[in-house]
N, C-alpha and C. Protein backbone atom coordinates (compact mmCIF):
# COMPACT_ATOMS: atom_id res chain seq x y z
N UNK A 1 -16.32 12.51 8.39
CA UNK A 1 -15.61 13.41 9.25
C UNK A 1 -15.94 13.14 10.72
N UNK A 2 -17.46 12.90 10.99
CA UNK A 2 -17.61 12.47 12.15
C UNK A 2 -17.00 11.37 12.77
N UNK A 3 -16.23 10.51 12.22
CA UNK A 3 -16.03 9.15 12.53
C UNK A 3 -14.21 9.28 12.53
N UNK A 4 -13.43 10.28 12.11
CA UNK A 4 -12.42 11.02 12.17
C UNK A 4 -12.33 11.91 13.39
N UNK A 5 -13.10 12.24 13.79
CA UNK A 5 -13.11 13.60 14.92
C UNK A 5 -13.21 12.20 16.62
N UNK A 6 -14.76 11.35 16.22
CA UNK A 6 -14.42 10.37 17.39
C UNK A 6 -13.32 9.94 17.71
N UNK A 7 -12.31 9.08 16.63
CA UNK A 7 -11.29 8.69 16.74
C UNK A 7 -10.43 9.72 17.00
N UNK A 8 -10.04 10.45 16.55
CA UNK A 8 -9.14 11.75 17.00
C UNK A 8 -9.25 12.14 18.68
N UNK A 9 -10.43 12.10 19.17
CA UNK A 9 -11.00 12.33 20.90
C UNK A 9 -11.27 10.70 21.18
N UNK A 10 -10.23 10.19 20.89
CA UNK A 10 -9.91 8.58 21.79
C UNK A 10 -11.03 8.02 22.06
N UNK A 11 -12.61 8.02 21.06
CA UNK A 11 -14.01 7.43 21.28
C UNK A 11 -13.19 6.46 20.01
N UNK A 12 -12.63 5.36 20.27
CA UNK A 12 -12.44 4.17 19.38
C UNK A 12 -13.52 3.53 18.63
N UNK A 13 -14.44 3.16 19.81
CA UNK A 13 -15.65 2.32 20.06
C UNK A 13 -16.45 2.96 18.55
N UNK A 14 -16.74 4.58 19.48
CA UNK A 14 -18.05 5.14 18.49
C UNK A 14 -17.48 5.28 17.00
N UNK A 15 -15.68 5.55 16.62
CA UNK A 15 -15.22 5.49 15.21
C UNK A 15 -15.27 4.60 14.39
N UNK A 16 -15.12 3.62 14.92
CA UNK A 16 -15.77 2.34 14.62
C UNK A 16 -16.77 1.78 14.00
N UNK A 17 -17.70 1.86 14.98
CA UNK A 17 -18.76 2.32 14.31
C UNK A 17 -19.24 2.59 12.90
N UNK A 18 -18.80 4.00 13.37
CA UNK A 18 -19.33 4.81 12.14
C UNK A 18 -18.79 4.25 10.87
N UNK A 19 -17.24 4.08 11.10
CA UNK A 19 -16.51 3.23 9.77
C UNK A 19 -16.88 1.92 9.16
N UNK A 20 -17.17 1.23 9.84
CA UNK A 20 -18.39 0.01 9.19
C UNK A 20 -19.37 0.47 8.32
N UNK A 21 -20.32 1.88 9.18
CA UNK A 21 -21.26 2.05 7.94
C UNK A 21 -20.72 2.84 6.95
N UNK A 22 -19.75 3.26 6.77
CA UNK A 22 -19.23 4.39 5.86
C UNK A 22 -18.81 3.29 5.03
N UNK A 23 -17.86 2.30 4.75
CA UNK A 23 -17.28 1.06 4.35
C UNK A 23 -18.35 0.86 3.70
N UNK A 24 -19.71 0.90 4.04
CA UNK A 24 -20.69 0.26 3.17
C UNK A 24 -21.40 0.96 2.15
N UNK A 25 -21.01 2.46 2.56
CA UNK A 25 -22.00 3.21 2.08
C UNK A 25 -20.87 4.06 0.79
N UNK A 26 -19.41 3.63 1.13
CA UNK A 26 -18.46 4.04 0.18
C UNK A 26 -18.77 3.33 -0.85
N UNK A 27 -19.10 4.25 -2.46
CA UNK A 27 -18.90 3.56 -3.31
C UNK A 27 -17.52 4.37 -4.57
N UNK A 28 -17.36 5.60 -4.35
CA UNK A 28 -16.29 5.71 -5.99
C UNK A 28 -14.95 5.65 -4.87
N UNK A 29 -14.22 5.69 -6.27
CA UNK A 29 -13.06 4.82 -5.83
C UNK A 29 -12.59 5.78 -4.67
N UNK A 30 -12.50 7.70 -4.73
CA UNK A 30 -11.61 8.41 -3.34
C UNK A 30 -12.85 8.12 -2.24
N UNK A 31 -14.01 7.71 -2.55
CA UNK A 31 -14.60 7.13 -0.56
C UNK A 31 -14.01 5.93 -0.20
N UNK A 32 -13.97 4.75 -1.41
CA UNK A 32 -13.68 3.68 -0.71
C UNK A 32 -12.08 3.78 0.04
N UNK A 33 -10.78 4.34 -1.16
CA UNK A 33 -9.86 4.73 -0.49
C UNK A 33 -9.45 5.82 0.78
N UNK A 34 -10.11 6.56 0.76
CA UNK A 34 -10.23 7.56 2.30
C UNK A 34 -11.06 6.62 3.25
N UNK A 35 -12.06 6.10 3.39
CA UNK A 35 -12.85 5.40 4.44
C UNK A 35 -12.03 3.70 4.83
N UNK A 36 -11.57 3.17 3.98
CA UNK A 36 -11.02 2.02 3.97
C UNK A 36 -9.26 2.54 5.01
N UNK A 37 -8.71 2.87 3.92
CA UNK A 37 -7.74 3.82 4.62
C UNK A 37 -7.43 4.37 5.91
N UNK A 38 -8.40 5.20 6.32
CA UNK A 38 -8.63 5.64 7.87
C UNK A 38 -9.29 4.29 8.90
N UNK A 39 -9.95 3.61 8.46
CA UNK A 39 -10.08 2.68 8.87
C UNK A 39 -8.89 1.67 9.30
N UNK A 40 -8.15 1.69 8.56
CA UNK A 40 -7.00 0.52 8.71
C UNK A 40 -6.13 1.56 9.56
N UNK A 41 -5.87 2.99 9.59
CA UNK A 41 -5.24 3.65 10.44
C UNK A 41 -5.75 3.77 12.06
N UNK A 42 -7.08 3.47 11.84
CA UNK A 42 -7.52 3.53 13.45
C UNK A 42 -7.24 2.23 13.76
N UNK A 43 -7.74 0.66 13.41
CA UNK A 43 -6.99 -0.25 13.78
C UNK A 43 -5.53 -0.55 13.94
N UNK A 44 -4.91 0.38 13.47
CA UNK A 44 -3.42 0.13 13.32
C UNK A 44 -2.82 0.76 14.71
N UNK A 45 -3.15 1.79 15.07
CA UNK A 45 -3.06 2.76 15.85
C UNK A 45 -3.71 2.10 17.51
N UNK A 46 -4.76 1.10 17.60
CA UNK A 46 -5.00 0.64 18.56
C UNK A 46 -4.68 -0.67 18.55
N UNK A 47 -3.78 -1.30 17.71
CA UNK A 47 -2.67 -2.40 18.15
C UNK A 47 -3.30 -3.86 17.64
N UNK A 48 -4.66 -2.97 16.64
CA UNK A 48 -5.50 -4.25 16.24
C UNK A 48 -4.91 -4.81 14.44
N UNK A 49 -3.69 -5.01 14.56
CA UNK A 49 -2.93 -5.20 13.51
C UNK A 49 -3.96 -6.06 12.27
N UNK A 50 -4.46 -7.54 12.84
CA UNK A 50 -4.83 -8.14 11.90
C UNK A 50 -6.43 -7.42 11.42
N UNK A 51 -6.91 -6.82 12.55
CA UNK A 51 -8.12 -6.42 11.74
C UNK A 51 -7.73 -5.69 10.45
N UNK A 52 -6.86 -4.47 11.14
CA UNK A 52 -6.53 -3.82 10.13
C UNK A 52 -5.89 -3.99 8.36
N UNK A 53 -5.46 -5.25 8.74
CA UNK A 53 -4.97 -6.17 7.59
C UNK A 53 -6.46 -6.56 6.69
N UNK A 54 -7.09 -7.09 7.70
CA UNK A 54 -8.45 -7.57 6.79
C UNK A 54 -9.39 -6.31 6.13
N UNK A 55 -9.11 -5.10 7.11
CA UNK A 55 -9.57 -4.36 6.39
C UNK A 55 -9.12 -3.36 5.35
N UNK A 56 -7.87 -3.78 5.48
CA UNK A 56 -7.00 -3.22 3.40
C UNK A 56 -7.16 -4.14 2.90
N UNK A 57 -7.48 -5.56 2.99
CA UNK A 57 -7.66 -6.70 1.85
C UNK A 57 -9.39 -6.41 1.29
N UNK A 58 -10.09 -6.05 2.15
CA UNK A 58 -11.71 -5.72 1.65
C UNK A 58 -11.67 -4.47 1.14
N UNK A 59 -10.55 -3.41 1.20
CA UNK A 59 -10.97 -2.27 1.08
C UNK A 59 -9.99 -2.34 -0.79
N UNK A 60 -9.30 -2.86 -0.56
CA UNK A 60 -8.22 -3.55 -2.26
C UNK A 60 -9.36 -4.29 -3.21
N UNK A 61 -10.05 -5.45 -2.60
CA UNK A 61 -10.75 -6.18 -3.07
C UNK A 61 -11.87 -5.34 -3.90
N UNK A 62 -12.32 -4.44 -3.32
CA UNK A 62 -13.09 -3.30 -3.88
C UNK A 62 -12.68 -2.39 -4.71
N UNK A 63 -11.23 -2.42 -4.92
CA UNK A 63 -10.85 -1.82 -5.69
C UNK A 63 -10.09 -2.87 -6.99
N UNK A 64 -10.00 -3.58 -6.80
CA UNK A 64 -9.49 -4.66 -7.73
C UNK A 64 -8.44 -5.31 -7.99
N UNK A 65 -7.74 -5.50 -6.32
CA UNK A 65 -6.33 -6.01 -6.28
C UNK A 65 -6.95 -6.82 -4.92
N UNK A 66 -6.62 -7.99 -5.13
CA UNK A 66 -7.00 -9.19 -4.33
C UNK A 66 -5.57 -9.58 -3.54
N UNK A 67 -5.63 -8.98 -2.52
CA UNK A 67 -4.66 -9.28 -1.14
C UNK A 67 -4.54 -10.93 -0.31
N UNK A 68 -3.98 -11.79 -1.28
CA UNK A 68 -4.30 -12.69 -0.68
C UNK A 68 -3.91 -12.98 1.35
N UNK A 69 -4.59 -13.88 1.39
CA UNK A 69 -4.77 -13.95 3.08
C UNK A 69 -3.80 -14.35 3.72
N UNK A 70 -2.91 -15.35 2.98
CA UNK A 70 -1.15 -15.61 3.10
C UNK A 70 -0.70 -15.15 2.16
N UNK A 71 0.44 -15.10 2.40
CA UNK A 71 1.67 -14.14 1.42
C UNK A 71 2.64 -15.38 1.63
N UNK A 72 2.33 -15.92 0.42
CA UNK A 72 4.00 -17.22 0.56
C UNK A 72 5.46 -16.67 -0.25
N UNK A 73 6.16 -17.35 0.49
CA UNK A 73 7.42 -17.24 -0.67
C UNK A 73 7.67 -16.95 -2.47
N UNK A 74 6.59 -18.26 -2.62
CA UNK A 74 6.11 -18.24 -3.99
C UNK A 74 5.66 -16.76 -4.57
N UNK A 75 4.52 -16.61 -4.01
CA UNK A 75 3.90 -15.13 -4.32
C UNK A 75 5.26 -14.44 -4.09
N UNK A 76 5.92 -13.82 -3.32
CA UNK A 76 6.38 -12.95 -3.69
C UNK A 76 7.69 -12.59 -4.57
N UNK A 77 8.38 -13.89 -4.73
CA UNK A 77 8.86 -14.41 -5.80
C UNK A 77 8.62 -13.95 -7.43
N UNK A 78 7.18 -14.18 -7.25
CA UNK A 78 6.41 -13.64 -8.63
C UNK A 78 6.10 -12.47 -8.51
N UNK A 79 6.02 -11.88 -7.26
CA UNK A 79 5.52 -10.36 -7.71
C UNK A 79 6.14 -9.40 -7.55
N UNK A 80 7.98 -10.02 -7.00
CA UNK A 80 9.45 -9.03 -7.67
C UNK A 80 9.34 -9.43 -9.12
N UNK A 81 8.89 -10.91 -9.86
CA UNK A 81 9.37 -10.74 -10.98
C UNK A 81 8.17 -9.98 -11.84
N UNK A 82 7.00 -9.50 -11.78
CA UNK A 82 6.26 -8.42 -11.71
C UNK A 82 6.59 -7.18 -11.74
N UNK A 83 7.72 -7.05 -10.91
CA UNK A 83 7.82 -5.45 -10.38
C UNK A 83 8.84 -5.04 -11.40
N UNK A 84 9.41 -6.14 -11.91
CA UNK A 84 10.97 -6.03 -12.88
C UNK A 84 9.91 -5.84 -14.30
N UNK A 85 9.17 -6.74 -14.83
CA UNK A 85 7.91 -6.46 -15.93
C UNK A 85 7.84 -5.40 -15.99
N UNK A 86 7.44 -4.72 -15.01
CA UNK A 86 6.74 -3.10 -15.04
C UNK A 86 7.03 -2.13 -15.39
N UNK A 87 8.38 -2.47 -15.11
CA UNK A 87 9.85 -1.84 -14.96
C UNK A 87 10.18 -1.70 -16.27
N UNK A 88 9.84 -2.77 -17.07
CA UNK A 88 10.49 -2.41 -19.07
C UNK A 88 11.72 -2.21 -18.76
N UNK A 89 11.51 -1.78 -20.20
CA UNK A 89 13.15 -1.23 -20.79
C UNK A 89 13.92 0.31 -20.11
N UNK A 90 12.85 0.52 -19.09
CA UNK A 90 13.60 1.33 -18.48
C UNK A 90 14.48 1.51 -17.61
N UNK A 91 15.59 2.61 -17.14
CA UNK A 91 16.55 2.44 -16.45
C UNK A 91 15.29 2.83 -14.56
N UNK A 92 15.76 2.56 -13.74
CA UNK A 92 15.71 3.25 -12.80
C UNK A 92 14.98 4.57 -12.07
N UNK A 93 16.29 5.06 -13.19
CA UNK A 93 16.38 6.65 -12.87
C UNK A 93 15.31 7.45 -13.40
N UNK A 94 14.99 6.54 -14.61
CA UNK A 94 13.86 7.10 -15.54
C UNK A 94 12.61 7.41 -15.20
N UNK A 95 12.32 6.61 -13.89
CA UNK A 95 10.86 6.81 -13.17
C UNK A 95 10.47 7.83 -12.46
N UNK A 96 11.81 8.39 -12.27
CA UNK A 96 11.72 9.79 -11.60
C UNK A 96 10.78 10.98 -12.45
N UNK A 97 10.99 10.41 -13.83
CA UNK A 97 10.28 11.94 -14.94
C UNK A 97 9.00 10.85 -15.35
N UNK A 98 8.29 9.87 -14.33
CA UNK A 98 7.20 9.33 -14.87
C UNK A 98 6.03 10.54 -14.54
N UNK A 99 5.30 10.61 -15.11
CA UNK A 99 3.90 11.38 -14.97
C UNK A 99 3.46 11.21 -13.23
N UNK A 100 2.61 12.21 -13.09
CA UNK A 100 1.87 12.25 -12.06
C UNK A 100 1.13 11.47 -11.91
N UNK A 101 0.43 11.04 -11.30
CA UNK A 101 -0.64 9.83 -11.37
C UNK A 101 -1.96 10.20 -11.22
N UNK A 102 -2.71 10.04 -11.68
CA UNK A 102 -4.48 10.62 -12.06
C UNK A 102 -5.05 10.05 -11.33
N UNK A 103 -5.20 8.63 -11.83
CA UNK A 103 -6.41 7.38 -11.94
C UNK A 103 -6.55 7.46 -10.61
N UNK A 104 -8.29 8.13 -9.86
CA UNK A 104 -8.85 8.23 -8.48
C UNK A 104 -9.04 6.58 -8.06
N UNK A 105 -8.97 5.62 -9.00
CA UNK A 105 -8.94 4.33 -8.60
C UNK A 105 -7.36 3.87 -8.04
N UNK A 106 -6.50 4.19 -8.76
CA UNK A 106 -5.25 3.64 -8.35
C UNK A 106 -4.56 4.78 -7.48
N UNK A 107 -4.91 5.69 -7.08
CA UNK A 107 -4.57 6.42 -5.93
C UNK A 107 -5.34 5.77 -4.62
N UNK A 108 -6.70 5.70 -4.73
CA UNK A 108 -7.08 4.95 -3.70
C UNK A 108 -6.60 3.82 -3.98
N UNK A 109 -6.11 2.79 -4.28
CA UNK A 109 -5.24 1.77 -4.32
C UNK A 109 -3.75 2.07 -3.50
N UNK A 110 -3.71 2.85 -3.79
CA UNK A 110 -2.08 3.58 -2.90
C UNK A 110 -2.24 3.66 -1.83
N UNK A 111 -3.62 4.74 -1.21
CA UNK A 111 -4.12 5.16 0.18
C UNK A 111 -4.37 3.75 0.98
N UNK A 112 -4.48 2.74 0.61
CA UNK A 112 -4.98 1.35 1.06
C UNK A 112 -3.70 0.85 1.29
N UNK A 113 -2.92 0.88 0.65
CA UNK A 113 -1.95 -0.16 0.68
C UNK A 113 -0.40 0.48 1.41
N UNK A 114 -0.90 1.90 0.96
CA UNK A 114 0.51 2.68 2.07
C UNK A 114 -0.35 3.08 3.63
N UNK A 115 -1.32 2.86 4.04
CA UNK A 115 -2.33 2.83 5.30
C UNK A 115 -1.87 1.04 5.96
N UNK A 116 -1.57 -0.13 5.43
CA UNK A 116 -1.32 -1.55 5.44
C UNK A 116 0.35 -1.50 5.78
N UNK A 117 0.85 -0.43 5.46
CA UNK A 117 2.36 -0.60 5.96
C UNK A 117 2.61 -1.14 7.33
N UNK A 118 2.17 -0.46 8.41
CA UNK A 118 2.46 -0.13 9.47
C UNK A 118 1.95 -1.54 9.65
N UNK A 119 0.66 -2.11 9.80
CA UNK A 119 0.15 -3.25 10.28
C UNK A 119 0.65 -4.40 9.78
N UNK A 120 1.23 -4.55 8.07
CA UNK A 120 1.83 -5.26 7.52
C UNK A 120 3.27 -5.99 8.14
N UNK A 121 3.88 -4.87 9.04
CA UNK A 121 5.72 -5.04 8.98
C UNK A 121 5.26 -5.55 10.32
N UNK A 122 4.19 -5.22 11.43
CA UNK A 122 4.05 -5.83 12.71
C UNK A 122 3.58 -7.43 12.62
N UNK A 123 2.73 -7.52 12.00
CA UNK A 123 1.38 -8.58 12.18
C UNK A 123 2.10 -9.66 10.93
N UNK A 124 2.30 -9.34 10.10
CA UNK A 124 2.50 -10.01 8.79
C UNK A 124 3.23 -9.23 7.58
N UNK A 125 4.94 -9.98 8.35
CA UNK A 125 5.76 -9.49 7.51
C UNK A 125 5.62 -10.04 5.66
N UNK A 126 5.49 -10.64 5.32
CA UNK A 126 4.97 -11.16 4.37
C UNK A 126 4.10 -10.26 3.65
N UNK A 127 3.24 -10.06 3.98
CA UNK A 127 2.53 -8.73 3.87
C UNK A 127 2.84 -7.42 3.43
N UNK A 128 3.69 -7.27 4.50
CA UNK A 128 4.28 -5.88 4.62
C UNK A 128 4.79 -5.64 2.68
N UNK A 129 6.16 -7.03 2.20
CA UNK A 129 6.76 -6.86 1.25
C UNK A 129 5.75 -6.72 0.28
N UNK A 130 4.50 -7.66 -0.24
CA UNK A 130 3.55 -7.61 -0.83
C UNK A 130 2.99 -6.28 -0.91
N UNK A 131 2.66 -6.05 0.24
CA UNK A 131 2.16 -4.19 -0.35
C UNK A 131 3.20 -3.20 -0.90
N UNK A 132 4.40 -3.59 0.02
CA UNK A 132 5.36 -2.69 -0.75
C UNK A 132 5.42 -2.76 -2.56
N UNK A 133 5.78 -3.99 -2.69
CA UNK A 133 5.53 -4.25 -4.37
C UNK A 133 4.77 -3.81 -4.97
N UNK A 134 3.29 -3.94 -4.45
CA UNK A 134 2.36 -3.60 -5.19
C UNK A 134 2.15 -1.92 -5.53
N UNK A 135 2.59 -1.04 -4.39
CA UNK A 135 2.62 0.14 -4.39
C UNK A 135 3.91 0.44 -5.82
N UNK A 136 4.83 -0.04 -6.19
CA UNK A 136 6.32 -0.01 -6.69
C UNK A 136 5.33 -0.35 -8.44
N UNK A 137 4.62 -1.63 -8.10
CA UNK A 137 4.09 -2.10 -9.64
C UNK A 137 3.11 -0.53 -9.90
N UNK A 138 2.20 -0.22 -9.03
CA UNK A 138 1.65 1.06 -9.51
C UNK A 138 2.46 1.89 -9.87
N UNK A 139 3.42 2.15 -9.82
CA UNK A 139 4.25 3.11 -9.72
C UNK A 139 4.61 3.65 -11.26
N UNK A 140 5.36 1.88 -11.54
CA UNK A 140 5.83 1.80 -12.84
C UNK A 140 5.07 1.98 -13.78
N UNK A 141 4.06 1.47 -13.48
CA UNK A 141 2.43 1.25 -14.35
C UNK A 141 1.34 2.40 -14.76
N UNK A 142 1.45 3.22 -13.78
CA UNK A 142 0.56 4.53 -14.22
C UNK A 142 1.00 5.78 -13.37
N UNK A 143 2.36 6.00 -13.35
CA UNK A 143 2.80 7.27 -13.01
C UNK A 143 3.08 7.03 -11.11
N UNK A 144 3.46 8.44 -10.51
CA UNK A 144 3.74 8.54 -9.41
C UNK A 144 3.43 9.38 -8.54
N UNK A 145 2.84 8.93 -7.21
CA UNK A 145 1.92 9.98 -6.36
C UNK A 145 3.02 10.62 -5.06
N UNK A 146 2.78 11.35 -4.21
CA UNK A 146 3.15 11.38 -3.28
C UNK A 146 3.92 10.31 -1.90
N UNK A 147 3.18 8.78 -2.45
CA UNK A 147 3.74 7.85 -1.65
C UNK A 147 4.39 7.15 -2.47
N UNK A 148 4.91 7.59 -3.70
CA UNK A 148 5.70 6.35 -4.69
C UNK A 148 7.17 6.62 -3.93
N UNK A 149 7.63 7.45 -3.25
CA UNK A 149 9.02 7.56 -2.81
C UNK A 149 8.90 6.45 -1.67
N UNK A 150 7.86 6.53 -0.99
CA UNK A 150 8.06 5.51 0.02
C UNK A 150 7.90 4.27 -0.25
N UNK A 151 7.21 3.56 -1.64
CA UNK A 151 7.47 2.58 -1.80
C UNK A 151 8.97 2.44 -2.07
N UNK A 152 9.35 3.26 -3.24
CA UNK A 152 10.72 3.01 -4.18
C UNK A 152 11.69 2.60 -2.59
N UNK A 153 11.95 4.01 -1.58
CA UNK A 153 12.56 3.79 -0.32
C UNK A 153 12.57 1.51 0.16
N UNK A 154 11.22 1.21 0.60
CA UNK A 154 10.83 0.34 0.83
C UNK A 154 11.59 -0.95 0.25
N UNK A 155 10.86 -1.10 -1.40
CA UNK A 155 11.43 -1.77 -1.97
C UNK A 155 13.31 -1.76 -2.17
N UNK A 156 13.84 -0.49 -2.30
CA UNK A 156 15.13 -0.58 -2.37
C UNK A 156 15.94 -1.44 -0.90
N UNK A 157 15.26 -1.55 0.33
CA UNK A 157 15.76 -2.15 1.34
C UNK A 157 15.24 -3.84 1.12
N UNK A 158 14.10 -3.96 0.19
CA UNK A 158 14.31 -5.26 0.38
C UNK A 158 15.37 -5.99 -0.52
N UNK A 159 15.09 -5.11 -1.75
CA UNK A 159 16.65 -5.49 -2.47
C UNK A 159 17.59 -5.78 -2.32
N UNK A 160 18.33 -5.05 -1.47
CA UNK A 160 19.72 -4.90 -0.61
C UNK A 160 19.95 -6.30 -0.13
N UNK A 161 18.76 -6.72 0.48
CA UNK A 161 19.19 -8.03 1.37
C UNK A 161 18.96 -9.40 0.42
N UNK A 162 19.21 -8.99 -1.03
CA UNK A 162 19.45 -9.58 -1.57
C UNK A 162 21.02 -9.66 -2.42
N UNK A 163 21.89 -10.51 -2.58
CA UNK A 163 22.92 -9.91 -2.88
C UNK A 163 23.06 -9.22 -4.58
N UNK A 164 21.86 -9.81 -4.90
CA UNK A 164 22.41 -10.37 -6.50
C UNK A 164 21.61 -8.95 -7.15
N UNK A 165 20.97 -8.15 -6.18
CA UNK A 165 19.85 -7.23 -6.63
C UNK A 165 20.02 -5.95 -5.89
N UNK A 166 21.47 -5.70 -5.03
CA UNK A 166 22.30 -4.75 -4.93
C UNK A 166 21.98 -3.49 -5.60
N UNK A 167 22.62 -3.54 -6.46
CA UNK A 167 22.83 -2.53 -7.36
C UNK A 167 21.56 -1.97 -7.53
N UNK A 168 20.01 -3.08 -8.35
CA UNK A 168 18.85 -2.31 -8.35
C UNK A 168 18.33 -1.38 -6.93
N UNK A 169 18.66 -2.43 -5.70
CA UNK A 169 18.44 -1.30 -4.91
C UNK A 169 18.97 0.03 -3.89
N UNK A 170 20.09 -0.23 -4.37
CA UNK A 170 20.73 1.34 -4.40
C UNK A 170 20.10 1.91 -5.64
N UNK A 171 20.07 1.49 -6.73
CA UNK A 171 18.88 2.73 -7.50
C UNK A 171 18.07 3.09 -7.00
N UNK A 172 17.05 2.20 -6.75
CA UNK A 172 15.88 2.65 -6.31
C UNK A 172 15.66 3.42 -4.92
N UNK A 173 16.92 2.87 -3.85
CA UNK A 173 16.89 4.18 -2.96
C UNK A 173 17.24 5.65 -3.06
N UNK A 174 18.46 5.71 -4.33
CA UNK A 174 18.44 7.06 -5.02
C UNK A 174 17.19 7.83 -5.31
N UNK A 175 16.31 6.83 -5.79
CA UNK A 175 15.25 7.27 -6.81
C UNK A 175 14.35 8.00 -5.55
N UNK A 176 14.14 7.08 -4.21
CA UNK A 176 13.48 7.26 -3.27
C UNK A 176 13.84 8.92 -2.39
N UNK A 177 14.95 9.11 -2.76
CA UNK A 177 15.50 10.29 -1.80
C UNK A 177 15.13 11.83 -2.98
């Protein structure tokens, strides 16, 4: 909280700080996701895009999704055809009546990776889509939190600018609204 309140009264320097040792001293999964998290929001917020990047890839890594350091074509290639896997035999629409989502590990997985938006779409668009996905694969995979609309939103625009994948994402922006 102390390291929330500096940053909040524009002491960057001293939030800082403190978030390094908190980062270290976080160990279950809602410290690492709240401390990792706010962390990547104070770098994001003072225009330090790539730190902030490095610090949702250490703060993921700790949680057990490995952010690689480039995001190629390839990768993300594979991790729409991932997101379609996840997806099963279900329609769309169906994700709407998925369960709530529990797992304090894959919520802090969410808090990390919807905190990486903002720095993602500036610094490393590549990125940006990669987290989006990954937030979309949680989604499908163990229910839906408060930020699954903003992935579904997300992902449905990258769809679009695809022609052939239209249709999925006008679902999924339905699903998003």
């Amino acid at each position: 909280e102390l390291a929330l309140c500096e940053y909040r009264s524009s002491l960057f320097q001293a939030a800082d700080e403190h978030f390094q040792v908190l980062t270290i001293q976080a160990q279950t999964p809602q410290q690492i996701g709240k401390v990792y998290g706010e962390a990547v929001y104070l770098h994001t917020t003072t225009n330090e895009y790539l730190v902030a990047i490095e610090l949702a890839r250490q703060g993921l890594a700790r949680l057990g999704i490995t952010f690689p350091p480039v995001v190629t074509m390839e990768i993300l290639v594979e991790e729409f055809r991932h997101v379609k896997e996840t997806l099963g035999n279900r329609q769309i629409a169906d994700l709407l009546a998925s369960p709530v989502l529990t797992d304090p590990e894959k919520i802090a997985q969410f808090d990390i990776l919807n905190m990486a938006i903002p720095s993602t779409w500036l610094a490393m668009p590549p990125g940006f889509a990669w987290c989006t996905l990954q937030m979309v694969k949680l989604s499908h995979q163990y229910g839906n939190t408060t930020m699954s609309a903003f992935g579904f939103g997300i992902h449905a625009l990258l769809l679009c600018g695809q022609p052939e994948e239209y249709q999925a994402g006008l679902e999924y922006g339905e699903l998003a609204i």
